[in-house]
N, C-alpha and C. Protein backbone atom coordinates (compact mmCIF):
# COMPACT_ATOMS: atom_id res chain seq x y z
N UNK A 1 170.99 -73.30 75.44
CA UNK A 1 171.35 -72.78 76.74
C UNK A 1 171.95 -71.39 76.56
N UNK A 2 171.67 -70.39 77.10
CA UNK A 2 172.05 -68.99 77.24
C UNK A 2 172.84 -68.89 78.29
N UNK A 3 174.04 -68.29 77.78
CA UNK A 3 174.71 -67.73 78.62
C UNK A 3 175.47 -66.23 78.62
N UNK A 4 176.29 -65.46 79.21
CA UNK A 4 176.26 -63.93 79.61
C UNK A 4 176.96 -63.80 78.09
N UNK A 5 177.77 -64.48 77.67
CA UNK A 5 178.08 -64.07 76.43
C UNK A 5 178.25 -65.07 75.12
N UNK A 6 177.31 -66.02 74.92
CA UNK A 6 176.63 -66.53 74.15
C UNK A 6 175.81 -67.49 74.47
N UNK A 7 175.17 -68.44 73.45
CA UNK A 7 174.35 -69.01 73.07
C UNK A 7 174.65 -70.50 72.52
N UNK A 8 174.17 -71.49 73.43
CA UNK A 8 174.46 -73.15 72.63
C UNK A 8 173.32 -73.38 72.14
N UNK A 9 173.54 -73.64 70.48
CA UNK A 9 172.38 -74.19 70.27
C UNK A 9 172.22 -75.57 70.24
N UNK A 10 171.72 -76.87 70.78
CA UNK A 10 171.63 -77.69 71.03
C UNK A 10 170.79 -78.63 69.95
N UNK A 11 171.52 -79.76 69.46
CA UNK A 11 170.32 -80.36 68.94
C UNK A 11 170.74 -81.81 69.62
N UNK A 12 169.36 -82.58 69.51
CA UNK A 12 169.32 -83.52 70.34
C UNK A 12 170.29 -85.15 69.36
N UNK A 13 169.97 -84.80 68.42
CA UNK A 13 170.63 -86.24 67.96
C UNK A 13 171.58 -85.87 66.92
N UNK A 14 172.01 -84.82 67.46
CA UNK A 14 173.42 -84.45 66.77
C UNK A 14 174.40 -85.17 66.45
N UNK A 15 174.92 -86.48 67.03
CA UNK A 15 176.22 -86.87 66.53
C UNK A 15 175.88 -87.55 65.08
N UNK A 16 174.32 -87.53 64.93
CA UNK A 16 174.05 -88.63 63.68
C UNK A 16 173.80 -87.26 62.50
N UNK A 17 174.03 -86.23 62.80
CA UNK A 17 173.97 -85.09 61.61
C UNK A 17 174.85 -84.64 60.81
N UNK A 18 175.03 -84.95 59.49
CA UNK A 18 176.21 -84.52 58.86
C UNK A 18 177.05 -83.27 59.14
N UNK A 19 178.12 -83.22 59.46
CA UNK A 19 179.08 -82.00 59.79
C UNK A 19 180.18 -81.97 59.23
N UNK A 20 180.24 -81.63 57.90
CA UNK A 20 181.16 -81.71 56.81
C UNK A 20 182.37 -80.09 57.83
N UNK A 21 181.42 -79.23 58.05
CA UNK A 21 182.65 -77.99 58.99
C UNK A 21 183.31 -78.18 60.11
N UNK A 22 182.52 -79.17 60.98
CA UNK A 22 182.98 -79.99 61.98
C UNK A 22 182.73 -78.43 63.11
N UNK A 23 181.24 -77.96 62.66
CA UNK A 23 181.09 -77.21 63.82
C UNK A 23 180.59 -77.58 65.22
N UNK A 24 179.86 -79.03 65.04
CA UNK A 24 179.16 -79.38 66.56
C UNK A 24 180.39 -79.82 67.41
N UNK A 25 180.06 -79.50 68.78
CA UNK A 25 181.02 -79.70 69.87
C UNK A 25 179.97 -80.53 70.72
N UNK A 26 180.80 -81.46 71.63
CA UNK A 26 180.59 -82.38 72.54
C UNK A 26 181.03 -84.14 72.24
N UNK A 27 181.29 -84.21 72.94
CA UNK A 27 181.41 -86.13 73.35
C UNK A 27 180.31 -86.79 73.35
N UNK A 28 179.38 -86.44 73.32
CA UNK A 28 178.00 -87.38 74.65
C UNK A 28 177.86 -88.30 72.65
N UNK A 29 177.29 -89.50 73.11
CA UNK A 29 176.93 -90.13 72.19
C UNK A 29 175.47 -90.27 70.83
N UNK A 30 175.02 -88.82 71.94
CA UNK A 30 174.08 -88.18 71.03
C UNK A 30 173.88 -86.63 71.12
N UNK A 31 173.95 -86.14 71.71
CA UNK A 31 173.60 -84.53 71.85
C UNK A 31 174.78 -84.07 71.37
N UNK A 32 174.49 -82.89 70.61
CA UNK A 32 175.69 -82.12 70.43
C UNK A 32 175.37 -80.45 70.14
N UNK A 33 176.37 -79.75 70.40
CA UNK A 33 175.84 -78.27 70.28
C UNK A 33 176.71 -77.48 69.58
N UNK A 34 176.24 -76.21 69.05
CA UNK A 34 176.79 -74.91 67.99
C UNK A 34 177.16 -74.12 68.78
N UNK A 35 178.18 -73.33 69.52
CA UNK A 35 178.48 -72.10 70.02
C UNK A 35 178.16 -70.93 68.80
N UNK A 36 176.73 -69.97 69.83
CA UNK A 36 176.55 -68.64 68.97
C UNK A 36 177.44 -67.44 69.55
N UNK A 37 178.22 -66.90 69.27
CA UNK A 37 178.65 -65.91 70.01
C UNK A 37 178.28 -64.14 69.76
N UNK A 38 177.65 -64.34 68.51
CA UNK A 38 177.44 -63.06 67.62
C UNK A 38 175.84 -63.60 66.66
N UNK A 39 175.35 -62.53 66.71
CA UNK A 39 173.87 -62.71 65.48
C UNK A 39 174.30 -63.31 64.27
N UNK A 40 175.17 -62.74 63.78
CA UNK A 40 175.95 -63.05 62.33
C UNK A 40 176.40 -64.72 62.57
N UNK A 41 177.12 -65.37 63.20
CA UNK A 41 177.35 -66.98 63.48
C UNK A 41 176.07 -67.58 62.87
N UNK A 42 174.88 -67.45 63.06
CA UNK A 42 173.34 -67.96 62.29
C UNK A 42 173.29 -67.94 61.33
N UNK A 43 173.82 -66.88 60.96
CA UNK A 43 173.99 -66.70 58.54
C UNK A 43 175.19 -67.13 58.38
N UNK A 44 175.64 -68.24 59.08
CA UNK A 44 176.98 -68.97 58.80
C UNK A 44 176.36 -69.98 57.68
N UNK A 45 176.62 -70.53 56.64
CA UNK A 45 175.98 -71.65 56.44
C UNK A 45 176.06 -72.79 56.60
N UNK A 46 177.69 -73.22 57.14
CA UNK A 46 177.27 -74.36 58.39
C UNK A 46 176.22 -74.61 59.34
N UNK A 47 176.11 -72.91 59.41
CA UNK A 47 174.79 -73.31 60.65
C UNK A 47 173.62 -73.71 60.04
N UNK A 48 173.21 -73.36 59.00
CA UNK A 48 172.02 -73.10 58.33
C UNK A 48 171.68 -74.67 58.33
N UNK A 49 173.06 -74.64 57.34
CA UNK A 49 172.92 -76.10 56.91
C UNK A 49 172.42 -77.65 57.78
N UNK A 50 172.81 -77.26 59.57
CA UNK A 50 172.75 -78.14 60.56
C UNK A 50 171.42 -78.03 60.86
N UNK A 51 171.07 -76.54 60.69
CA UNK A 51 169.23 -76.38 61.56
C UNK A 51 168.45 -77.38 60.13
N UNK A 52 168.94 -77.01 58.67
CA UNK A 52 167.98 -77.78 57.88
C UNK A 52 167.98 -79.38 57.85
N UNK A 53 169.32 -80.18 58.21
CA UNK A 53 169.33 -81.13 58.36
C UNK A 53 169.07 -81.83 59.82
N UNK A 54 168.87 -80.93 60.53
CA UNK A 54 168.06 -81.33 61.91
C UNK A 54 166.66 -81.48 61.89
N UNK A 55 165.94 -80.66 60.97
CA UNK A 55 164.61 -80.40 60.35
C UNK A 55 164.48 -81.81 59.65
N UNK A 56 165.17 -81.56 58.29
CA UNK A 56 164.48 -83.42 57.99
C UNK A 56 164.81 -84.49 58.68
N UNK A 57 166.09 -84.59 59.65
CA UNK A 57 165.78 -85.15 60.47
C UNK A 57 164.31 -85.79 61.29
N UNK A 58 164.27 -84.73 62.00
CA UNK A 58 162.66 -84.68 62.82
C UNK A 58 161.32 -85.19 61.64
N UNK A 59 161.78 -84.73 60.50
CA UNK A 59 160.25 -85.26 59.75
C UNK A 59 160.48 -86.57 59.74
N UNK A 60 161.73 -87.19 59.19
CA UNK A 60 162.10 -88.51 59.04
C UNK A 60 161.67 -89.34 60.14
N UNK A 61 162.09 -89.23 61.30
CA UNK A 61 161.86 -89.60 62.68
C UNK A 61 160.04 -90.05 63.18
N UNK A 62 159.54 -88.80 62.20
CA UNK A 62 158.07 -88.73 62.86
C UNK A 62 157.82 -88.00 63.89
N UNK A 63 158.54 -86.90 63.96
CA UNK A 63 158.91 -86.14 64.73
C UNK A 63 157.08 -85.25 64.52
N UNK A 64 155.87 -85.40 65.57
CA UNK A 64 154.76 -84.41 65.36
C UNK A 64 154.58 -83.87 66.70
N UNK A 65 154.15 -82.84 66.98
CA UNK A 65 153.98 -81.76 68.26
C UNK A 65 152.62 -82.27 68.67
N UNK A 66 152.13 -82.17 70.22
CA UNK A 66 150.85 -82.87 70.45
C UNK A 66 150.20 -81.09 69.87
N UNK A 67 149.05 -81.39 70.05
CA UNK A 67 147.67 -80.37 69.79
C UNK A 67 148.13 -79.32 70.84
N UNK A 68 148.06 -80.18 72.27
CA UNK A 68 148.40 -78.92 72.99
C UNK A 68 149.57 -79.39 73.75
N UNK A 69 150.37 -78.79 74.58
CA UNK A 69 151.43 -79.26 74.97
C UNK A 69 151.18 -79.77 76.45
N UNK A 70 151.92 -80.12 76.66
CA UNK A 70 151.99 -81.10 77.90
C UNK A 70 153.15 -80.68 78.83
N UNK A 71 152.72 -80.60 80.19
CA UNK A 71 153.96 -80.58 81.40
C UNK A 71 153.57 -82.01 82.22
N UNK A 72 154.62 -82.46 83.08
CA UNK A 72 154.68 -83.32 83.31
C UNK A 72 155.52 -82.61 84.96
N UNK A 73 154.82 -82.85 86.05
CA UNK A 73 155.89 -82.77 87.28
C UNK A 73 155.41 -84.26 87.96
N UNK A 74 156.65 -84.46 88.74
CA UNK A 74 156.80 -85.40 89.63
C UNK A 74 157.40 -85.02 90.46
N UNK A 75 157.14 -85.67 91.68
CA UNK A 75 158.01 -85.46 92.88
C UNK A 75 158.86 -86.12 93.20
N UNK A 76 159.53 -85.40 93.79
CA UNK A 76 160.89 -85.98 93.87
C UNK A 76 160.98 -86.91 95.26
N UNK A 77 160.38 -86.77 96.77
CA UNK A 77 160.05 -87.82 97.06
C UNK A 77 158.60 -88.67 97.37
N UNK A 78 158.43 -90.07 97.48
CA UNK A 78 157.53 -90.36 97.08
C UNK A 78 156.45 -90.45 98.19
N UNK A 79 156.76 -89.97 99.45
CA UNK A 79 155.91 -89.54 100.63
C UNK A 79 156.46 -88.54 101.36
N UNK A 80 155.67 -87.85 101.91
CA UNK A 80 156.40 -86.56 102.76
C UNK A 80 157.02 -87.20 103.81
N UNK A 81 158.41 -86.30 104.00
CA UNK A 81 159.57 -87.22 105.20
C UNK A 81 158.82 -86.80 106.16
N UNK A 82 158.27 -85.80 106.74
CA UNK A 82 157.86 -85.25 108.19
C UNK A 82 156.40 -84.74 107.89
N UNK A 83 155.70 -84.79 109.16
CA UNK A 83 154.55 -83.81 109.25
C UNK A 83 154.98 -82.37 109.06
N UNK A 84 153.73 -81.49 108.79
CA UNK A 84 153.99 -80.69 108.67
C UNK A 84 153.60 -79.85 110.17
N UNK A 85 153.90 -78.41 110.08
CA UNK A 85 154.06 -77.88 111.32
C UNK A 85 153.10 -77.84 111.96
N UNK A 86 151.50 -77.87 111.01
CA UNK A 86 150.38 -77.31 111.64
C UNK A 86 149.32 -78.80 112.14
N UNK A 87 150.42 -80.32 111.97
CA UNK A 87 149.69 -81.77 112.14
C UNK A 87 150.18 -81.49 113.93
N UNK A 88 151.78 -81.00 114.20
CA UNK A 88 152.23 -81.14 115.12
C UNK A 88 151.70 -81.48 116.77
């Protein structure tokens, strides 16, 4: 998530990633995130260390990308509430 003066980097099954620096922040019982505030925070090697063990993570997992990617919308309701102006 970007924001005006930094950067969360997010990984999804963060609370199960070793954090010997105790850099990830959050509660949630799985997500957790890195505050970037500066370019230089990335050649931290805490950080390094979290993106590589997020990496074998994902291989471990079976973590594979489809061929091509996929969007997915749904609507949010499941019939239109009203006609529209031009049924009227």
């Amino acid at each position: 998530a970007a924001y005006r003066d930094h950067v969360n980097l997010g990984f999804n099954r963060g609370a199960e990633l070793p954090d010997p620096e105790r850099l990830l922040v959050g509660m949630g019982s799985n997500i957790r995130h890195i505050r970037i505030s500066i370019v230089t925070d990335l050649q931290r090697p805490g950080v390094q260390s979290l993106v590589r063990a997020a990496v074998q993570q994902g291989r471990r997992l079976g973590g594979t990308l489809p061929e091509r990617p996929q969007s997915v919308v749904k609507t949010i309701y499941a019939r239109k509430r009203r006609p529209s102006a031009a049924k009227r």
